[in-house]
N, C-alpha and C. Protein backbone atom coordinates (compact mmCIF):
# COMPACT_ATOMS: atom_id res chain seq x y z
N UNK A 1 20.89 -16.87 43.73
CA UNK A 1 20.77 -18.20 43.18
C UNK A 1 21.66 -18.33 41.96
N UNK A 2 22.28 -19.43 41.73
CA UNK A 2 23.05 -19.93 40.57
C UNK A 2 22.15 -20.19 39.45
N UNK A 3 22.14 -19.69 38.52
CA UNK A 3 21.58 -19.99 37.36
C UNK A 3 22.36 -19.76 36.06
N UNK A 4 21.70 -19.96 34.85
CA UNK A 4 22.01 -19.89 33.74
C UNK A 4 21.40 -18.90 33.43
N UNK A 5 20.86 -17.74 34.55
CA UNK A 5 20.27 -16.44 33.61
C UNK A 5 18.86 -16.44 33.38
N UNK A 6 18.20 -17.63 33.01
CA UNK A 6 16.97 -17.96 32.79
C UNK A 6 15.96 -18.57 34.06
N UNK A 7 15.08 -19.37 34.04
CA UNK A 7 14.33 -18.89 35.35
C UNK A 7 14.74 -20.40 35.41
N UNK A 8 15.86 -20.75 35.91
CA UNK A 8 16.20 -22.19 36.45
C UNK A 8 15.74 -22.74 37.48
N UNK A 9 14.77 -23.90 37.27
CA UNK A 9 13.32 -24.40 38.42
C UNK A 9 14.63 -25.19 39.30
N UNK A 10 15.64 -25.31 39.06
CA UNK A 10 16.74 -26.18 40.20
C UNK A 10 17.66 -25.06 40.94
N UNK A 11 17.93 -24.82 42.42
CA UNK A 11 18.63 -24.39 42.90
C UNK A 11 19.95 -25.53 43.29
N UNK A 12 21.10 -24.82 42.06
CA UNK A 12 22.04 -24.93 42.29
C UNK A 12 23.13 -25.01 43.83
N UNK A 13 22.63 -23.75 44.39
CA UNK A 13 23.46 -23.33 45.41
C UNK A 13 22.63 -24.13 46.93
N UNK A 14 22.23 -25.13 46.80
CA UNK A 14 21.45 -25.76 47.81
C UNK A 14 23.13 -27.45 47.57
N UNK A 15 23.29 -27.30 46.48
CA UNK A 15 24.15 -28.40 46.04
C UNK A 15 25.96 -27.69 46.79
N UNK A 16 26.62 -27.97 47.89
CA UNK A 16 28.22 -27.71 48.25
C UNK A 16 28.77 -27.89 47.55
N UNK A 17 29.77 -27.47 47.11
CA UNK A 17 30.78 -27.89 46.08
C UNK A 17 31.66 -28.69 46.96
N UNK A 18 31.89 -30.05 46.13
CA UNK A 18 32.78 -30.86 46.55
C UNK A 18 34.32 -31.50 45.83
N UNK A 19 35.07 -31.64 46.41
CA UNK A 19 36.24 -32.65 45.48
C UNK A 19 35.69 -33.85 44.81
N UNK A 20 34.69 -34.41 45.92
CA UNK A 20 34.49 -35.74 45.47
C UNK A 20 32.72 -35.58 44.68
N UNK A 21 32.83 -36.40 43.60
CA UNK A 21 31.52 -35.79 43.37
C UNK A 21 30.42 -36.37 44.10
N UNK A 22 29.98 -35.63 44.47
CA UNK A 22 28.59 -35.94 45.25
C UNK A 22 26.95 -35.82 44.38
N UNK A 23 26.19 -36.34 43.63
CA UNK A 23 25.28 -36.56 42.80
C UNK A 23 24.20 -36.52 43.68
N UNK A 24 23.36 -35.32 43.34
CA UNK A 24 21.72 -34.95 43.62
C UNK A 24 20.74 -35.32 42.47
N UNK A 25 19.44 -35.93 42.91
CA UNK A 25 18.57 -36.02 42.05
C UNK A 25 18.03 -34.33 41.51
N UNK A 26 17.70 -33.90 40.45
CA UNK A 26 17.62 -32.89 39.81
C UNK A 26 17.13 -32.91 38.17
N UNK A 27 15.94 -31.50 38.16
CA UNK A 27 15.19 -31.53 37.08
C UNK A 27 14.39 -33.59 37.17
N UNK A 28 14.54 -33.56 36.02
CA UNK A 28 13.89 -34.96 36.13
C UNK A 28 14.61 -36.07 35.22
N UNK A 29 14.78 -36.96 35.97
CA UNK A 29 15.83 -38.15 36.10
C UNK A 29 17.30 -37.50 35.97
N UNK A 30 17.39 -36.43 36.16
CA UNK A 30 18.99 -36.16 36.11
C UNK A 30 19.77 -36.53 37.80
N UNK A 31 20.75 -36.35 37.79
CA UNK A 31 21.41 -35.70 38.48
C UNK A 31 22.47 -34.79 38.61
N UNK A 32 23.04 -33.97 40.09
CA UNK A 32 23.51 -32.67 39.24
C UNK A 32 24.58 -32.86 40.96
N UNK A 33 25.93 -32.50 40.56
CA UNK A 33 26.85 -32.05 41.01
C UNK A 33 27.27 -30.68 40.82
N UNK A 34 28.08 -29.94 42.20
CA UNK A 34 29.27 -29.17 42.13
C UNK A 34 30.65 -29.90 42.37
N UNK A 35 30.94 -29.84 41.05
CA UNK A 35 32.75 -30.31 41.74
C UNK A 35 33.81 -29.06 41.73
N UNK A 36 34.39 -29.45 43.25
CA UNK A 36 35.31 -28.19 43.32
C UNK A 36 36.67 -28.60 42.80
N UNK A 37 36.94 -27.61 42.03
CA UNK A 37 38.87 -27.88 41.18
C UNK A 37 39.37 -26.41 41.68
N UNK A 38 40.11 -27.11 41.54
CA UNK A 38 41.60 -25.05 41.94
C UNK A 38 41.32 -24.40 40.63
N UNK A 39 40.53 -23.29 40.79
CA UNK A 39 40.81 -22.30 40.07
C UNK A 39 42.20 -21.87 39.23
N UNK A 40 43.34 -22.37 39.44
CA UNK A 40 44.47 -22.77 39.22
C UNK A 40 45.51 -23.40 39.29
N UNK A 41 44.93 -25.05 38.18
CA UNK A 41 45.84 -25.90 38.63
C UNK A 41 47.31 -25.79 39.16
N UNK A 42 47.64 -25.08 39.00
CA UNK A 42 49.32 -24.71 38.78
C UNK A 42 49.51 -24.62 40.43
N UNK A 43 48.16 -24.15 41.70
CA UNK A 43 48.46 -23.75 42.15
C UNK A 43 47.33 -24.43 43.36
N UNK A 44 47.35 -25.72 43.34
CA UNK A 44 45.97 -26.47 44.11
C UNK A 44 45.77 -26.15 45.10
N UNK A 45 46.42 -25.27 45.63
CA UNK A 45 45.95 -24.80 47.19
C UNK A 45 45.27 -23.56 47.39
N UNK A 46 45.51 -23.28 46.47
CA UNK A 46 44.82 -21.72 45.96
C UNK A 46 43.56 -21.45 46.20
N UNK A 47 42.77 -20.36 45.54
CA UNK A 47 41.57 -19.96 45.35
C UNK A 47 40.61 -21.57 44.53
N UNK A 48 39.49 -22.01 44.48
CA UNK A 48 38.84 -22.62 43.91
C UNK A 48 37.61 -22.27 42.98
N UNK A 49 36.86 -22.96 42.13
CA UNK A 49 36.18 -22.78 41.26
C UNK A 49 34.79 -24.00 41.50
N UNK A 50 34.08 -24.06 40.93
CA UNK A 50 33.07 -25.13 41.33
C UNK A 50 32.46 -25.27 40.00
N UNK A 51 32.33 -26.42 39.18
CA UNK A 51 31.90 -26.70 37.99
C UNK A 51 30.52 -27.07 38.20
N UNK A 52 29.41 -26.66 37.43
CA UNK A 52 28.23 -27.71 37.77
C UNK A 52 28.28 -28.40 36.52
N UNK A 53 27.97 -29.90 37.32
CA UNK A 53 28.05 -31.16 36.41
C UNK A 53 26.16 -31.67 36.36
N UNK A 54 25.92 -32.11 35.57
CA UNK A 54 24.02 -32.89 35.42
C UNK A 54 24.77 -34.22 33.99
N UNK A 55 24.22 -35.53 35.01
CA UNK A 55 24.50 -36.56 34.41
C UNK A 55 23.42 -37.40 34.36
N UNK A 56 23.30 -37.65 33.20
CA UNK A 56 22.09 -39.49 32.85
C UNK A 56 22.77 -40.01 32.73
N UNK A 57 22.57 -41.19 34.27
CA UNK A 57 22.80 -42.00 34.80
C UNK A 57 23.13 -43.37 33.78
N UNK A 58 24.27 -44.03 33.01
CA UNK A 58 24.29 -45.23 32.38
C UNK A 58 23.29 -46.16 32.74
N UNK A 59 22.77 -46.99 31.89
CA UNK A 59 21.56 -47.34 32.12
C UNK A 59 22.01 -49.10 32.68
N UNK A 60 23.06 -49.11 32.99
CA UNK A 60 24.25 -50.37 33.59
C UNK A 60 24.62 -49.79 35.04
N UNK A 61 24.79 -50.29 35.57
CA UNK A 61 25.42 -49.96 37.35
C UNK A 61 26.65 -50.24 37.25
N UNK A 62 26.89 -49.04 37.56
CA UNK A 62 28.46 -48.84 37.71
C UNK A 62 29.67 -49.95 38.16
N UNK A 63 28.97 -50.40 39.11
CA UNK A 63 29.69 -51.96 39.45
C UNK A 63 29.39 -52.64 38.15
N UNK A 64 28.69 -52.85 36.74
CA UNK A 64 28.77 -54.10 36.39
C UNK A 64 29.71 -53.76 35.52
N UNK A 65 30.13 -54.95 35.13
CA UNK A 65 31.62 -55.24 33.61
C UNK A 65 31.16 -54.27 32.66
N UNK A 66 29.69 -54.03 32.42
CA UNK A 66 29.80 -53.80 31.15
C UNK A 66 30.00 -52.01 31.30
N UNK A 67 29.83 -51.29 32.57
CA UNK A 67 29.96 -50.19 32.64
C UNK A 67 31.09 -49.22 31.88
N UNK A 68 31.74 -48.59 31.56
CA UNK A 68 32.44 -48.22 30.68
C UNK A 68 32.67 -46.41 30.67
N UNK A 69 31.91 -46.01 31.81
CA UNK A 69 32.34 -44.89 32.37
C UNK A 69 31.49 -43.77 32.11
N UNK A 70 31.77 -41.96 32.25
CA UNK A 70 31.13 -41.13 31.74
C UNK A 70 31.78 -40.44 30.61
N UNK A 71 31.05 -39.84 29.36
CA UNK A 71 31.20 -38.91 28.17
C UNK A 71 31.13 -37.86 28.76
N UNK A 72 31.93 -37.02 28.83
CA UNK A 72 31.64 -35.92 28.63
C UNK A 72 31.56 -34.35 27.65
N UNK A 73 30.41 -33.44 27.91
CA UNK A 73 29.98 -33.25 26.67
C UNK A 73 29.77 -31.50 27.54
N UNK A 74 30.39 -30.75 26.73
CA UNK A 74 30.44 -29.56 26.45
C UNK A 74 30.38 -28.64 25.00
N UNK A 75 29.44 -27.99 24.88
CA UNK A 75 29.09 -27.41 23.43
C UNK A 75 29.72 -26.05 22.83
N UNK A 76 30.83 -25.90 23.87
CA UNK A 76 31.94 -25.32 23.33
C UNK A 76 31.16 -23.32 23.02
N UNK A 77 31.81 -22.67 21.88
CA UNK A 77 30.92 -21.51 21.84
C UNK A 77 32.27 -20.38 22.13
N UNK A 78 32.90 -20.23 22.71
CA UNK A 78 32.92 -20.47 24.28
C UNK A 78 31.92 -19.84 24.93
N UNK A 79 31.29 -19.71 26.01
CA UNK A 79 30.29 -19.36 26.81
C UNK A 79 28.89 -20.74 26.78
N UNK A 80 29.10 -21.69 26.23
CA UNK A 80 27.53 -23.11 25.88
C UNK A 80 27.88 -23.05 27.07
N UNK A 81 26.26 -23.76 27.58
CA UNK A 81 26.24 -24.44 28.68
C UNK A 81 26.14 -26.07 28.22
N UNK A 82 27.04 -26.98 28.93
CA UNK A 82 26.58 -28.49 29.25
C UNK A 82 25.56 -29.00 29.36
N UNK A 83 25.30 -28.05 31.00
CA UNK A 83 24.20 -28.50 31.77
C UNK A 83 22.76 -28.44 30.72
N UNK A 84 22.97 -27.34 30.03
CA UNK A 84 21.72 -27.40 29.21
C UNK A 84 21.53 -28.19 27.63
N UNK A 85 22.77 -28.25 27.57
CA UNK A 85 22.92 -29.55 25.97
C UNK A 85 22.63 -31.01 26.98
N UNK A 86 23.00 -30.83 27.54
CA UNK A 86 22.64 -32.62 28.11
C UNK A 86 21.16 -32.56 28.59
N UNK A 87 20.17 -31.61 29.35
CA UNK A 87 18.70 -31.66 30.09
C UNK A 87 18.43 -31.37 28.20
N UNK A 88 18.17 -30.83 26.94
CA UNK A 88 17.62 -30.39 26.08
C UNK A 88 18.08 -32.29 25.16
N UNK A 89 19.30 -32.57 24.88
CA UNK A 89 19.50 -33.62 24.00
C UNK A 89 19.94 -34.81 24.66
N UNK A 90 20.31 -34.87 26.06
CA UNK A 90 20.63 -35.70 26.65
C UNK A 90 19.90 -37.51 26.71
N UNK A 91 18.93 -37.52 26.24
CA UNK A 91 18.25 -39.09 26.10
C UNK A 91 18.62 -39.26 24.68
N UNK A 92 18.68 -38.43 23.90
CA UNK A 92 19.20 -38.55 22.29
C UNK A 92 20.79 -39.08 22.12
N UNK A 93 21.61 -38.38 22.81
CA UNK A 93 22.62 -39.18 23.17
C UNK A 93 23.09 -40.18 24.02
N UNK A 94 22.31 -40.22 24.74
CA UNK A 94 22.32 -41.66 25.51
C UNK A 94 21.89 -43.00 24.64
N UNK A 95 21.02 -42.88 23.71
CA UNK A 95 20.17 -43.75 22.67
C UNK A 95 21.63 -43.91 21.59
N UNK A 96 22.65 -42.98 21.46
CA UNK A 96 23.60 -43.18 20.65
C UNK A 96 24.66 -43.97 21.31
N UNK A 97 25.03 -43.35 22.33
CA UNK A 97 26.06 -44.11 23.13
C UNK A 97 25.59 -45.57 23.82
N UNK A 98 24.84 -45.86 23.65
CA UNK A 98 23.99 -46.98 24.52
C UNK A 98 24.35 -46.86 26.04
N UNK A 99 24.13 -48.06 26.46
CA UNK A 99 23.54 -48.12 27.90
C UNK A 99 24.77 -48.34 28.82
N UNK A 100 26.14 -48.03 28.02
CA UNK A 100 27.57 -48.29 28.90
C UNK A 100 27.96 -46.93 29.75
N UNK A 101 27.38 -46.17 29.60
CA UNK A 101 28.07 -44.64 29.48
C UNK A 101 27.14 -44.18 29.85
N UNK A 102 27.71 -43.02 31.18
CA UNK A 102 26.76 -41.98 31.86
C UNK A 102 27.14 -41.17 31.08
N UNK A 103 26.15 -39.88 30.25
CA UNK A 103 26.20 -38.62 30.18
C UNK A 103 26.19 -37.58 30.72
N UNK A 104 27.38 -36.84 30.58
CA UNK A 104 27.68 -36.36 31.52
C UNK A 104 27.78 -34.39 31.28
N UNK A 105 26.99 -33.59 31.20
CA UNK A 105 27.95 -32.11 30.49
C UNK A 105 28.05 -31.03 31.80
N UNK A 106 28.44 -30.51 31.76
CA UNK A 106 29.05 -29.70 32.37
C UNK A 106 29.52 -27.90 32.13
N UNK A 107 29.34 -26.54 32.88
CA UNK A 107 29.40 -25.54 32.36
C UNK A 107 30.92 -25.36 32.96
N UNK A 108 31.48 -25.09 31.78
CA UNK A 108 32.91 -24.60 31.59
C UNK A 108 33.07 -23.51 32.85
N UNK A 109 34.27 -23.51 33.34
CA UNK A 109 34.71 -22.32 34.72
C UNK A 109 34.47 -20.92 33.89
N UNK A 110 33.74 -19.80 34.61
CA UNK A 110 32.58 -18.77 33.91
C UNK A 110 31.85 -18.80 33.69
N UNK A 111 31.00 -20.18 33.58
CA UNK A 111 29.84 -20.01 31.86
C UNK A 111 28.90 -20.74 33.35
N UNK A 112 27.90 -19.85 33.11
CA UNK A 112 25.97 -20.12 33.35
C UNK A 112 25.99 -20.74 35.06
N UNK A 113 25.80 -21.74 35.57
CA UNK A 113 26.03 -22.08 36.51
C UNK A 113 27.20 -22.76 37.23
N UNK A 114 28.28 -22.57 36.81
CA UNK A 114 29.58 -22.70 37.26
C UNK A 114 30.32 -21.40 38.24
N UNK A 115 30.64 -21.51 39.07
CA UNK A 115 31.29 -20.05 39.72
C UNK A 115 33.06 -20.13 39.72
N UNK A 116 33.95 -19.23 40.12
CA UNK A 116 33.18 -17.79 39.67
C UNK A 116 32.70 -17.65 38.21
N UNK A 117 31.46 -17.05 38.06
CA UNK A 117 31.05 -16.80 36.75
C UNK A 117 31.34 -15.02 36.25
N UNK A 118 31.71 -15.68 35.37
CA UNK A 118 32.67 -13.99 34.37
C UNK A 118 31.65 -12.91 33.76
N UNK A 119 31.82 -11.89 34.56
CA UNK A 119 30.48 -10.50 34.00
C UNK A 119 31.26 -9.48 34.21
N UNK A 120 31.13 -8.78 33.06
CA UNK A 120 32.20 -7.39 32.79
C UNK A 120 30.99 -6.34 33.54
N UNK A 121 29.68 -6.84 33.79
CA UNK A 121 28.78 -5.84 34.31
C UNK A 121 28.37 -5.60 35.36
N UNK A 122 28.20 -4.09 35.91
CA UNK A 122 27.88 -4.29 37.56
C UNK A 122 26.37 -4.72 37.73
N UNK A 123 25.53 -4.85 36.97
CA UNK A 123 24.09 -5.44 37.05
C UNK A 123 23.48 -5.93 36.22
N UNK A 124 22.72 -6.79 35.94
CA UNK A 124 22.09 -7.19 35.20
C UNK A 124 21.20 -6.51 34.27
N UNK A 125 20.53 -5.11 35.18
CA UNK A 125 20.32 -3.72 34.03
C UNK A 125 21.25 -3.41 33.21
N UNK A 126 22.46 -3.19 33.53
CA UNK A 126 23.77 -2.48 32.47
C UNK A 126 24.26 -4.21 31.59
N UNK A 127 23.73 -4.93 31.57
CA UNK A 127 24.26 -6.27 30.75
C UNK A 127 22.95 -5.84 29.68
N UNK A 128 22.06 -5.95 29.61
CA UNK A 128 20.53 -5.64 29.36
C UNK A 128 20.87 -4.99 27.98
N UNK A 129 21.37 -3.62 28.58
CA UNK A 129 21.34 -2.00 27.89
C UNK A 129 22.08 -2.22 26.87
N UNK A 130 23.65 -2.97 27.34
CA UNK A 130 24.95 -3.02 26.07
C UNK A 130 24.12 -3.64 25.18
N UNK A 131 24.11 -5.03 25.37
CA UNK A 131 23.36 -5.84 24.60
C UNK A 131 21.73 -5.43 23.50
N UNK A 132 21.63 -4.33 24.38
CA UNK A 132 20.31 -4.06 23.30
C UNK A 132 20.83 -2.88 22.41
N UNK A 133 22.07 -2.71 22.39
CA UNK A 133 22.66 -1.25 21.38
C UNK A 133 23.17 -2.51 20.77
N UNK A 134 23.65 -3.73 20.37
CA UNK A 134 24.42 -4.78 19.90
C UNK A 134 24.04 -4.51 18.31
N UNK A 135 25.15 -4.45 17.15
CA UNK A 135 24.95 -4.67 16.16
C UNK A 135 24.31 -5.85 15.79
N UNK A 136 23.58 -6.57 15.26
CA UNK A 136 23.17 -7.98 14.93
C UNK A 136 23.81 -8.39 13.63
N UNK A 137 24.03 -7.45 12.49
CA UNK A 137 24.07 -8.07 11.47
C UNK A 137 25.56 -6.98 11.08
N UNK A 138 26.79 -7.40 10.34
CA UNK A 138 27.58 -7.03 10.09
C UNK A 138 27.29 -6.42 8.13
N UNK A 139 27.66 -5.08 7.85
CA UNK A 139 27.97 -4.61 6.58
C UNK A 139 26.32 -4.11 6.28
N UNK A 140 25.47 -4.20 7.62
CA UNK A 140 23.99 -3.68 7.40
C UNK A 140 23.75 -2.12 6.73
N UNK A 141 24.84 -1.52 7.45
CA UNK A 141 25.37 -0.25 6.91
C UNK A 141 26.81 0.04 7.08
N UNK A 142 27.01 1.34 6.46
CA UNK A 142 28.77 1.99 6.74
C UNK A 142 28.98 1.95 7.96
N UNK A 143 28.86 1.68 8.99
CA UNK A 143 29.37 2.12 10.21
C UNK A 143 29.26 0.98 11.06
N UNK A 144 28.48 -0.08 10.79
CA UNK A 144 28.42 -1.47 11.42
C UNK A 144 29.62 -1.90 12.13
N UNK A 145 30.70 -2.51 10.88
CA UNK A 145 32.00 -2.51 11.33
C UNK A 145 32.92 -1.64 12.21
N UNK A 146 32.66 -0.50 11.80
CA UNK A 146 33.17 0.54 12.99
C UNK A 146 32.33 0.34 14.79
N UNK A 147 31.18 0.25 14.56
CA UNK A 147 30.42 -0.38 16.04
C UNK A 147 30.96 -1.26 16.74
N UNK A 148 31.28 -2.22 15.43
CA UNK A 148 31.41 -3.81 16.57
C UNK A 148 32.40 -3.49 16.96
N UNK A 149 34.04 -2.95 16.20
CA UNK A 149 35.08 -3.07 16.60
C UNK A 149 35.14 -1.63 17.57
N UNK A 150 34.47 -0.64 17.87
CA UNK A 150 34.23 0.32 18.93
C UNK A 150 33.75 -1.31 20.34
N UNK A 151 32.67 -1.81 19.82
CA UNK A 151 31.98 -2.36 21.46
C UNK A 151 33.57 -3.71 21.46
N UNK A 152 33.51 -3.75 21.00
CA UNK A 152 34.97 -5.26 21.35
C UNK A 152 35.79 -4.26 22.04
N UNK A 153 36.47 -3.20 22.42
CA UNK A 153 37.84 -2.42 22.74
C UNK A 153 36.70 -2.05 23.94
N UNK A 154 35.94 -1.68 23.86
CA UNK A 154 35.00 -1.36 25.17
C UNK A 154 34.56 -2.78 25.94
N UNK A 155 34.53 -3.78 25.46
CA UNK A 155 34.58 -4.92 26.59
C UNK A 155 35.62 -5.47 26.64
N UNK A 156 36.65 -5.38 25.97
CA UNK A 156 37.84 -6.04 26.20
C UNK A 156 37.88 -4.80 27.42
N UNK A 157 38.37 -3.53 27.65
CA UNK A 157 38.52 -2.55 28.57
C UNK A 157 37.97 -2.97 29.82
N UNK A 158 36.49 -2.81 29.80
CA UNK A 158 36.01 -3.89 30.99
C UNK A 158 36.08 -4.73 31.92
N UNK A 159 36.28 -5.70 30.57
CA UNK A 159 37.39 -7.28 31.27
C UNK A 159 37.97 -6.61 31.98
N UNK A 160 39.08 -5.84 31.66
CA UNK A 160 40.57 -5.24 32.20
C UNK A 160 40.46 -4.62 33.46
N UNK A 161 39.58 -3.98 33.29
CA UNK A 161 39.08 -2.89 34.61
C UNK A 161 38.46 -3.66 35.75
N UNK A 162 37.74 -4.84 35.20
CA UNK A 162 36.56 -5.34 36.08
C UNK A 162 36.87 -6.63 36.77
N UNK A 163 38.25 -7.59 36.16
CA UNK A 163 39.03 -8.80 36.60
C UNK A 163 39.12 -8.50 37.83
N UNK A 164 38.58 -10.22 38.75
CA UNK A 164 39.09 -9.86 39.95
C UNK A 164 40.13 -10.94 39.96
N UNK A 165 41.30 -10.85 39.19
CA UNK A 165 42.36 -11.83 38.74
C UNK A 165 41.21 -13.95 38.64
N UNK A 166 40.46 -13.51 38.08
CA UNK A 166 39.69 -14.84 37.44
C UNK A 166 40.10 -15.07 36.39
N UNK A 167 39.68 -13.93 35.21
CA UNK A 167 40.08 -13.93 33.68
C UNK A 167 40.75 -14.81 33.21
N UNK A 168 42.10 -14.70 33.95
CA UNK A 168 43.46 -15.30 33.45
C UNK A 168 43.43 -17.07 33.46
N UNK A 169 42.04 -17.73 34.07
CA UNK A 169 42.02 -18.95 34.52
C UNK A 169 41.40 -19.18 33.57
N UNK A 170 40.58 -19.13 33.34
CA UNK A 170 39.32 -19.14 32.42
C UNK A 170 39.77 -19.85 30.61
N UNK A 171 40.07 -20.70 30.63
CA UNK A 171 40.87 -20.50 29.21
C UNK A 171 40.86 -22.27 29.09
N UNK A 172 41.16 -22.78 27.92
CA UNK A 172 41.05 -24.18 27.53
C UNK A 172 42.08 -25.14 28.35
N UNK A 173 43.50 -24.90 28.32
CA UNK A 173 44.26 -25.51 29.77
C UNK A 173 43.41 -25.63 31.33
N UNK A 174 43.14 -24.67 31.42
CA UNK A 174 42.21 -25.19 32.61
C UNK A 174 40.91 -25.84 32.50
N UNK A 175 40.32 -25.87 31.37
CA UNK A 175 39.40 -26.11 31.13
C UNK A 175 39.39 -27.97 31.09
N UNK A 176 40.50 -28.18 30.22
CA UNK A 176 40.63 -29.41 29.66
C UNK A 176 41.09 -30.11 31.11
N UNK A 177 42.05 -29.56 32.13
CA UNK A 177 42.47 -29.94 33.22
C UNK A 177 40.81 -30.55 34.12
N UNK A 178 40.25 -29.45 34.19
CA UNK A 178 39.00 -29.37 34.87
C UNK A 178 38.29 -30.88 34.70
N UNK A 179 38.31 -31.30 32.79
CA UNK A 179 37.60 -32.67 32.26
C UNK A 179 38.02 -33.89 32.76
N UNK A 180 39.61 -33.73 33.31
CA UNK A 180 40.54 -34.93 33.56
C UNK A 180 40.05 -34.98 34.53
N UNK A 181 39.93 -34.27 35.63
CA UNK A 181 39.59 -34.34 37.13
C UNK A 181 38.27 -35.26 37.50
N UNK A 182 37.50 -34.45 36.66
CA UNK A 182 35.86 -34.89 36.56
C UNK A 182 36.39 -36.58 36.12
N UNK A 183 36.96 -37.06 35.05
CA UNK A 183 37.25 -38.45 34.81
C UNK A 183 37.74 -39.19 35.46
N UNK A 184 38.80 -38.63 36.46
CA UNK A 184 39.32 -39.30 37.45
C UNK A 184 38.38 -39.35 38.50
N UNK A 185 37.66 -38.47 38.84
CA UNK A 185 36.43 -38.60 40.01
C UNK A 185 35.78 -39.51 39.49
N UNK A 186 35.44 -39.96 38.58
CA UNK A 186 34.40 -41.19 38.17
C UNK A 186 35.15 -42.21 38.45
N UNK A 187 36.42 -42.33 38.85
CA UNK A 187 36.90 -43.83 38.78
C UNK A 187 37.95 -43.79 37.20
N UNK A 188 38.18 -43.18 36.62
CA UNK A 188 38.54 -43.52 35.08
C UNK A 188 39.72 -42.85 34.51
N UNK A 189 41.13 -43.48 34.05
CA UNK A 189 42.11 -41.97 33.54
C UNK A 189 42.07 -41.54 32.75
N UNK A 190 41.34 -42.31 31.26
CA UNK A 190 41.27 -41.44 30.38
C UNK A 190 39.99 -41.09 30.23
N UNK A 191 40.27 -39.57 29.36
CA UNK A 191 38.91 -39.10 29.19
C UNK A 191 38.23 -39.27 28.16
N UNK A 192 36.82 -38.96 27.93
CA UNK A 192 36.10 -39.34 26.79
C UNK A 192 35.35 -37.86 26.50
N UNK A 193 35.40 -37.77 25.84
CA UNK A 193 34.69 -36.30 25.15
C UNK A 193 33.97 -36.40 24.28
């Protein structure tokens, strides 16, 4: 199952990834897309990627004048999820943007329920283990700094070892490409962020 890791009550992978977006009712009053983009624009025929999108619905119908399109909203990090800034704050920003504008967020290509999703680990035990040797606090003692910059050269290594040529996609050009697409699937050329 596609998740964000956590015990996600929506199955993702019941949703096809499509070009065109196709909108499921999901969680409550949302709805939730896969949109499929080329894993490398450069190269649209290529391998693909599948974004999951969860949007509140503009509180205007899309046919009327006053409609005005979707925001979209990613919480950056790199690694946030969308999907979960929009189900956690999503009526809070809708109350800001008023009633012209679907909200729209979305998990960046890698991140939580988007595929392919990026793990330097062969299981979810060995993700577990690193993470629980993790320094938390930097200059706690003499050797802190020496840790972190030991575990960074050991997951950068990883990455290296463990890429199944994804890595290289994964990055803000595609990312930002990814937002245009999603805007143009709504009907719209420019984007709103």
């Amino acid at each position: 199952m596609i998740s964000n890791g956590d015990n996600d009550p929506f199955d993702w992978e019941k949703i096809q990834p499509s070009a065109e977006l196709s909108w499921h009712d999901c969680y409550k009053d949302f709805h939730c897309a896969r949109f499929k983009v080329p894993l490398n624009h450069s190269e649209p025929e290529g391998k693909s990627a599948a974004i999951a999108l969860i949007r509140l619905h503009a509180g205007v119908g899309a046919q009327s004048d006053d409609y005005r399109g979707p925001v979209l909203f990613n919480p950056g990090g790199p690694g946030g999820s969308g999907v979960e800034l929009i189900l956690k704050r999503g009526r809070h920003l809708a109350t800001i943007l008023g009633p012209q504008f679907d909200v729209v967020g979305f998990d960046p290509r890698g991140v939580a329920r988007s595929v392919p999703r990026v793990s330097y680990y062969e299981s979810a035990v060995e993700r577990e283990l690193w993470e629980l040797s993790a320094v938390h606090e930097l200059n706690y003692s003499n050797h802190d700094l020496g840790d972190t910059w030991g575990r960074a050269l050991i997951t950068s290594r990883l990455a290296r070892e463990r890429d199944d040529d994804v890595l290289g996609h994964i990055n803000a050009d595609q990312t930002a490409r990814d937002m245009l697409k999603i805007t143009e699937a709504h009907g719209f050329e420019k984007l709103k962020y």
